[in-house]
Protein backbone atom coordinates (compact mmCIF):
# COMPACT_ATOMS: atom_id res chain seq x y z
CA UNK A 1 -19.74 11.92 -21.76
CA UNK A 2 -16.86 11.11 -19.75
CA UNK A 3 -14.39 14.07 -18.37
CA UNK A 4 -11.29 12.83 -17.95
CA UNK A 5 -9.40 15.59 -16.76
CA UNK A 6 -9.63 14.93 -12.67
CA UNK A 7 -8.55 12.04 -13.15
CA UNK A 8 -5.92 12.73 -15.02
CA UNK A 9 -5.31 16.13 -13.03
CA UNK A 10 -4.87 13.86 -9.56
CA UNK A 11 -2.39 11.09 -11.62
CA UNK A 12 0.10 14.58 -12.17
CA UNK A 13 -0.79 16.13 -9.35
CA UNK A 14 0.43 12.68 -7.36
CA UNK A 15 3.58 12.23 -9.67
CA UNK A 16 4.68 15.63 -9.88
CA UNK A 17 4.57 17.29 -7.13
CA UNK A 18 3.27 15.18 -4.24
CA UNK A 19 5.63 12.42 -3.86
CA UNK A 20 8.61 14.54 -4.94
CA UNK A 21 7.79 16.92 -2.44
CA UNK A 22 8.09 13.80 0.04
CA UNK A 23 11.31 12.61 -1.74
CA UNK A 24 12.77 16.04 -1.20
CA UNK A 25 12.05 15.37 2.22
CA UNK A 26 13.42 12.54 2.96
CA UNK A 27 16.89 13.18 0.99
CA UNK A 28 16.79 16.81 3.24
CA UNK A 29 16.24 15.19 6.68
CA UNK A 30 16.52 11.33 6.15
CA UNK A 31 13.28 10.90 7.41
CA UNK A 32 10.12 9.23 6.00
CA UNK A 33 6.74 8.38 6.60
CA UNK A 34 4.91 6.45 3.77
CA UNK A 35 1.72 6.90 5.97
CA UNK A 36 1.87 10.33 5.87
CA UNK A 37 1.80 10.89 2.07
CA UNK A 38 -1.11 8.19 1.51
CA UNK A 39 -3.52 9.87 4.04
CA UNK A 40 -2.56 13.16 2.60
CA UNK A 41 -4.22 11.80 -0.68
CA UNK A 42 -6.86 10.67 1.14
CA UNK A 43 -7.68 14.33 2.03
CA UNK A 44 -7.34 15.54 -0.67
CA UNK A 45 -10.17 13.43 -1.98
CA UNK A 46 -11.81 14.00 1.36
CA UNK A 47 -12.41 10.44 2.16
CA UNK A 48 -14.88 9.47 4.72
CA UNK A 49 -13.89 6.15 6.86
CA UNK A 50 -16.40 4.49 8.84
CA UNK A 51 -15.92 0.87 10.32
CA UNK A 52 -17.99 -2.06 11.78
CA UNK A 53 -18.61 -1.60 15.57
CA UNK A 54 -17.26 -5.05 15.37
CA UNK A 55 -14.41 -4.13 13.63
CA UNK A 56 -11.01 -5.00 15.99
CA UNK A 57 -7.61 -3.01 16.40
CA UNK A 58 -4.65 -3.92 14.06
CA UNK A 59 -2.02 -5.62 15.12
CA UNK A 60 1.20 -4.38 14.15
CA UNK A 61 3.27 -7.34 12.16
CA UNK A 62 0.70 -9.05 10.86
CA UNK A 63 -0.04 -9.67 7.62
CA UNK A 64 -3.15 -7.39 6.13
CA UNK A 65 -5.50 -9.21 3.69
CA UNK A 66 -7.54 -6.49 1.25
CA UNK A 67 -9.67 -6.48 -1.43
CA UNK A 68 -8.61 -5.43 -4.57
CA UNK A 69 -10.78 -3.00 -6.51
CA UNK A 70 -9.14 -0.03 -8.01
CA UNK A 71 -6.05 1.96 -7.86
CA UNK A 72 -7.39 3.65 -4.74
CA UNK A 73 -6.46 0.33 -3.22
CA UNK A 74 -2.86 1.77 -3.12
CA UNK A 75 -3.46 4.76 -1.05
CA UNK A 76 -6.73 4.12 0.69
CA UNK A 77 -5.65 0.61 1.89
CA UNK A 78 -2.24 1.85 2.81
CA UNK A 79 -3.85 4.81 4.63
CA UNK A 80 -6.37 2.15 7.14
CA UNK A 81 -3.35 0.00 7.50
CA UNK A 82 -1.11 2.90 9.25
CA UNK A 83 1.53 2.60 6.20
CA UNK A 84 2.08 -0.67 6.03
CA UNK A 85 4.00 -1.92 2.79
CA UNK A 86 2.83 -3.69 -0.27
CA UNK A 87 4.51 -6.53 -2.49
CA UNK A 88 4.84 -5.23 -6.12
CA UNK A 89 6.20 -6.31 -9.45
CA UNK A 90 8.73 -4.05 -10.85
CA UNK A 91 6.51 -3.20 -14.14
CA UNK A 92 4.99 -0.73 -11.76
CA UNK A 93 7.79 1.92 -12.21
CA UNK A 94 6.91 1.99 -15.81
CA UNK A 95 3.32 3.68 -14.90
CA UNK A 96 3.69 5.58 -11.74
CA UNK A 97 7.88 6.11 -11.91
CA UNK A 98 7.99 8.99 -8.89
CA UNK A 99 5.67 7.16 -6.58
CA UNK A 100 7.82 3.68 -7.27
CA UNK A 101 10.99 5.69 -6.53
CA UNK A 102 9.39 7.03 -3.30
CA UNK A 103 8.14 3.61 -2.15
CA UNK A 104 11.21 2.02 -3.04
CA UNK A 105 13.18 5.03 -0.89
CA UNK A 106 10.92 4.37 1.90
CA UNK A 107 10.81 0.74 1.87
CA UNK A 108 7.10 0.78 1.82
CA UNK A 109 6.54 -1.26 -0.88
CA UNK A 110 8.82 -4.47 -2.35
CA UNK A 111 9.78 -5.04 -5.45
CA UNK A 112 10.27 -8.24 -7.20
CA UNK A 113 10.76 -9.37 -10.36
CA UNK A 114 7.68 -11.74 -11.20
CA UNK A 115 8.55 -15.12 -13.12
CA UNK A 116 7.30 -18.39 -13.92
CA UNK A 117 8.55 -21.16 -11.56
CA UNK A 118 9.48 -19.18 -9.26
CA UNK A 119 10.76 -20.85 -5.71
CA UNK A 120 8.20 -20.13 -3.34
CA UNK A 121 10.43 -21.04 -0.63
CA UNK A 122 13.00 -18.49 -1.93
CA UNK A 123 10.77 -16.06 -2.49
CA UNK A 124 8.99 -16.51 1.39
CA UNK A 125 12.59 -16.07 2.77
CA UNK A 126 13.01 -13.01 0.68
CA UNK A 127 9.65 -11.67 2.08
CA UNK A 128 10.60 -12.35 5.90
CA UNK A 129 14.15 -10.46 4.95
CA UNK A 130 12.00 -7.35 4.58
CA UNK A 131 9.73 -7.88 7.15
CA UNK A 132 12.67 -7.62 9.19
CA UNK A 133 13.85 -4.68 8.06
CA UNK A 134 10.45 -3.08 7.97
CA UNK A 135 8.54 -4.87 10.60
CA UNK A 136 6.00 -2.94 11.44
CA UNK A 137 3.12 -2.27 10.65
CA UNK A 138 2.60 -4.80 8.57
CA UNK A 139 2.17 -6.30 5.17
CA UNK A 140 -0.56 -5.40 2.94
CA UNK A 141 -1.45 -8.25 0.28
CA UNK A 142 -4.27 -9.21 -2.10
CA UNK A 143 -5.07 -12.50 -1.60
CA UNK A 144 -7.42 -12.96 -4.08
CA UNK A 145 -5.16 -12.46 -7.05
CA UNK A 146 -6.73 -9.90 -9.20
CA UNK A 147 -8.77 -6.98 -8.92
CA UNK A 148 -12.23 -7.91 -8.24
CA UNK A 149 -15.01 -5.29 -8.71
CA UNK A 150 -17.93 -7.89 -7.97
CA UNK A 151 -20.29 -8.45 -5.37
CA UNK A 152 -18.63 -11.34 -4.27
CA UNK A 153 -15.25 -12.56 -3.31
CA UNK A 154 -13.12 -14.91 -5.55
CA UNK A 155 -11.48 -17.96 -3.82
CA UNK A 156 -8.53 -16.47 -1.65
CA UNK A 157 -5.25 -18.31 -3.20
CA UNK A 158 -2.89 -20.00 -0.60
CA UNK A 159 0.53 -18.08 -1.42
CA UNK A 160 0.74 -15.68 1.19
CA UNK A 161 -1.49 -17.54 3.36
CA UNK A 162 1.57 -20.16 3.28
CA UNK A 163 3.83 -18.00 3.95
CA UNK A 164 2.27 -16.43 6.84
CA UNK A 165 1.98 -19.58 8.43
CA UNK A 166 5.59 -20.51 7.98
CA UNK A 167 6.69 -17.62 9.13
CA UNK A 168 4.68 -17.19 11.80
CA UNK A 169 2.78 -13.69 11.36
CA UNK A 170 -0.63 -13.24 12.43
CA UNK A 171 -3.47 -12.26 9.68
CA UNK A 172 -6.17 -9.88 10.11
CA UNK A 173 -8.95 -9.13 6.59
CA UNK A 174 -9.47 -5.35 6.02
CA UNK A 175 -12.07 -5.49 3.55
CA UNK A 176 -13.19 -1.58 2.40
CA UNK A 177 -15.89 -1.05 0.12
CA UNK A 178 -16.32 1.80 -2.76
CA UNK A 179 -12.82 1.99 -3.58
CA UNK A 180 -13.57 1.49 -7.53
CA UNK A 181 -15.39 4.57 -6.66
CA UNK A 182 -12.81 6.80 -5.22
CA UNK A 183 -10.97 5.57 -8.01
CA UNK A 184 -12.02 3.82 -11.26
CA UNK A 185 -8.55 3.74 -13.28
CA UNK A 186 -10.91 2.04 -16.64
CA UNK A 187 -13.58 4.75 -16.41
CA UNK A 188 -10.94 7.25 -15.98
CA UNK A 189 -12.75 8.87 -13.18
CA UNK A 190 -12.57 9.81 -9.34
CA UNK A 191 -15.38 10.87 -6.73
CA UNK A 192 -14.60 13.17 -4.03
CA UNK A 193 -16.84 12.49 -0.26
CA UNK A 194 -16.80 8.89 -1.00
CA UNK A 195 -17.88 7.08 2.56
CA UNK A 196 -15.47 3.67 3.01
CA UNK A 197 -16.79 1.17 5.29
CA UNK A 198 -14.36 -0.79 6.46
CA UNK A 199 -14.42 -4.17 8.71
CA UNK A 200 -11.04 -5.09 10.55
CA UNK A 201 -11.60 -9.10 11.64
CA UNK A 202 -9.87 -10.38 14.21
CA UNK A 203 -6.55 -11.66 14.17
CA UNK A 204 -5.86 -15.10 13.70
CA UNK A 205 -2.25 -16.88 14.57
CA UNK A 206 -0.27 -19.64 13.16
CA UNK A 207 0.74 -21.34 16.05
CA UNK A 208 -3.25 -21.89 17.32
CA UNK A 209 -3.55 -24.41 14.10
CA UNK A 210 -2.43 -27.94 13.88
CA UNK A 211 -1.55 -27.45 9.97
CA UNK A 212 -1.33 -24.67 7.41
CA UNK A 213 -3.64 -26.40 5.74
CA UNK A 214 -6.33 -25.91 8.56
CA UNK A 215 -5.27 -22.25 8.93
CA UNK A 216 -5.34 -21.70 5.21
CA UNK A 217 -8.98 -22.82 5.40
CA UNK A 218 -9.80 -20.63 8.23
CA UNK A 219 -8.43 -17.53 6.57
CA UNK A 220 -10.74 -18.23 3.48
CA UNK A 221 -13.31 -18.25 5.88
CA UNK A 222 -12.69 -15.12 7.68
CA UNK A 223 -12.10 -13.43 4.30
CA UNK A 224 -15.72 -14.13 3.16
CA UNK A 225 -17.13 -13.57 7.17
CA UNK A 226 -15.37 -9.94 6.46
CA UNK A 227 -16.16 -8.85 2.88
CA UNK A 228 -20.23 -9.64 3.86
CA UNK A 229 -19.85 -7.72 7.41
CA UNK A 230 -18.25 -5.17 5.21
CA UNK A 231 -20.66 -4.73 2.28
CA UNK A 232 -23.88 -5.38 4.24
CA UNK A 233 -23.30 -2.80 7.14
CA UNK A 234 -24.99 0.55 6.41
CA UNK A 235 -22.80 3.62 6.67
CA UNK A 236 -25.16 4.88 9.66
CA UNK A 237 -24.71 1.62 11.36
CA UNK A 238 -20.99 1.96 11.53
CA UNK A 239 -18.83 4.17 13.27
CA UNK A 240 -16.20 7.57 11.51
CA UNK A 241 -12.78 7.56 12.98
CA UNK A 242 -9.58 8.20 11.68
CA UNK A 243 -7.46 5.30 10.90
CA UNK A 244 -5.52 3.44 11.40
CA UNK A 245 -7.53 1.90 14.06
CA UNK A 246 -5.34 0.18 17.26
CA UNK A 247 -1.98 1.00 15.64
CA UNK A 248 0.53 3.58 17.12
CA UNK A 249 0.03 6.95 15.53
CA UNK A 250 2.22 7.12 12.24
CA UNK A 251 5.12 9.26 12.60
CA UNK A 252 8.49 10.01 10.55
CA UNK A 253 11.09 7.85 11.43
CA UNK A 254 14.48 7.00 9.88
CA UNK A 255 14.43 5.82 6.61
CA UNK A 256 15.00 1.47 6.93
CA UNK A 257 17.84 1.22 4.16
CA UNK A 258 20.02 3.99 4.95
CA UNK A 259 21.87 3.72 1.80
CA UNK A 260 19.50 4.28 -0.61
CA UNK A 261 19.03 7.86 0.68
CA UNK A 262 22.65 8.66 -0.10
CA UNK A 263 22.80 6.66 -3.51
CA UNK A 264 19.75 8.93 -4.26
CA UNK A 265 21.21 12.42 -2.93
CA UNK A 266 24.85 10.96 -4.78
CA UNK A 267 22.61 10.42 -8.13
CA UNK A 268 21.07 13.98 -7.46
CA UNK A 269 24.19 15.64 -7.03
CA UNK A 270 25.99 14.09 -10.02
CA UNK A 271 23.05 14.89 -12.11
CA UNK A 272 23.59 18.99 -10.74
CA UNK A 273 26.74 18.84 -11.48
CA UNK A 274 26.12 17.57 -15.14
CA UNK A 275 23.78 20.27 -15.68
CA UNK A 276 26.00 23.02 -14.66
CA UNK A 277 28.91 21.45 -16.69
CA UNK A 278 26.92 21.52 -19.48
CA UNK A 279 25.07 24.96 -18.70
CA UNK A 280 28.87 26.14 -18.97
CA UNK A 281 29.94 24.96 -21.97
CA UNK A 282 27.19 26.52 -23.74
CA UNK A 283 27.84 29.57 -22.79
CA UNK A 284 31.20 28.99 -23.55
CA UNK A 285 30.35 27.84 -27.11
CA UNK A 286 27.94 30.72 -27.55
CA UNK A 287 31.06 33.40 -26.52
């Protein structure tokens, strides 16, 4: 029979006190780190990372493509990648409300409303606007469209890949295996010691293809190249080290949008003083 309860245990633990801890922080000191609280998790669950020996660094500014298995996708990916930030559709603050506020307060992940129609070129200039905000280390996406828990990959779709090439941002495929074992969000359950082998392909650039079809079709290739160098190396045939691999060492820096740290400490402090207001008039009333 299934137990629940870690599960469930780690979803609290990581909304309640984990990422406000790292909100309180960042409202004190105006300071973040969105790496910082992702490997954390990864601790906690005592993750093991190994990668290919022909794994190569990141590149910081490029454009990250990652499976997508489980919900451990959002910390363990984030984690290998040095911090870089996700795309996300808004209905995410409905399920995980403190984390959303942190990511949104750190600019580590970006928010969009998703709609039919929508203007891809519109919505690629919107995605270079926060690249430029936040350009380093990079932009974690999931080409493939949905999560994917089988032994093969699906057909990496074009979006990003299009906008990468307009733009002009380098691509690199981290594919990670046993993720959905870290975390399976439909069994309800998590593993702790879970050994992630990783491959880190090369990076490819825009500017060395004629066409973005050409470099889409590359990509696709260098996707599938990376998920089997990934899933068929051994974990004794790889290599532990702490990620992420090539990048700078994650440190807290200045939150990007400087205003949303005081609309947040302005929304704190009006909610204090609403509480003592209130606090007083019932003792008043109770007199």
């Amino acid at each position: 029979m299934r137990n629940p309860l870690p599960f469930l245990a780690m979803h609290l633990y990581v909304q309640l006190v984990a990422a406000p801890c790292f909100i309180v922080y960042t409202l004190l000191t105006g300071k973040t780190s969105p790496f910082h609280l992702v490997n954390h998790l990864c601790e906690v669950l005592n993750v093991q990372f190994v990668r290919t020996k022909e794994s190569s660094k990141l590149e910081s500014g490029a454009v990250f493509l990652c499976n997508h298995r489980s919900w451990a996708d959002f910390f363990v990916d984030q984690t290998l990648c040095g911090g870089g930030a996700y795309l996300s559709r808004m209905m995410v603050w409905v399920g995980t409300p403190t984390t959303s506020l942190w990511a949104w307060l750190s600019h580590s992940t970006w928010f969009f409303n998703r709609k039919p129609g929508i203007d891809r070129s519109a919505f690629g200039n919107w995605i270079d606007s926060q690249f430029q905000v936040r350009p380093s280390p990079g932009l974690i996406a999931y080409p493939e469209g949905t999560r994917n828990q089988k032994a093969e990959p699906l057909k990496v779709k074009s979006g990003v890949l299009q906008y990468a090439y307009e733009f002009k941002r380098p691509i690199q495929c981290v594919i990670t295996t046993n993720k959905d074992t870290v975390v399976n969000e439909k069994a309800a359950k998590l593993n702790r010691n879970v050994i992630c082998m990783t491959h880190i392909s090369k990076p490819i650039y825009p500017k060395d293809f004629n066409s973005s079809k050409e470099f889409i079709a590359s990509a696709r290739e260098l996707f599938n190249e990376s998920w089997k160098s990934a899933y068929e190396t051994k974990p004794e045939e790889g290599e532990m080290y702490r990620p992420p691999y090539g990048l700078k060492k994650p440190e807290f820096k200045n939150v990007p949008v400087r205003q949303r740290v005081w609309i947040l400490r302005f929304v704190f402090m009006l909610l204090a003083v609403l509480y003592v207001y209130r606090k007083q008039r019932l003792a008043l009333a109770s007199v």
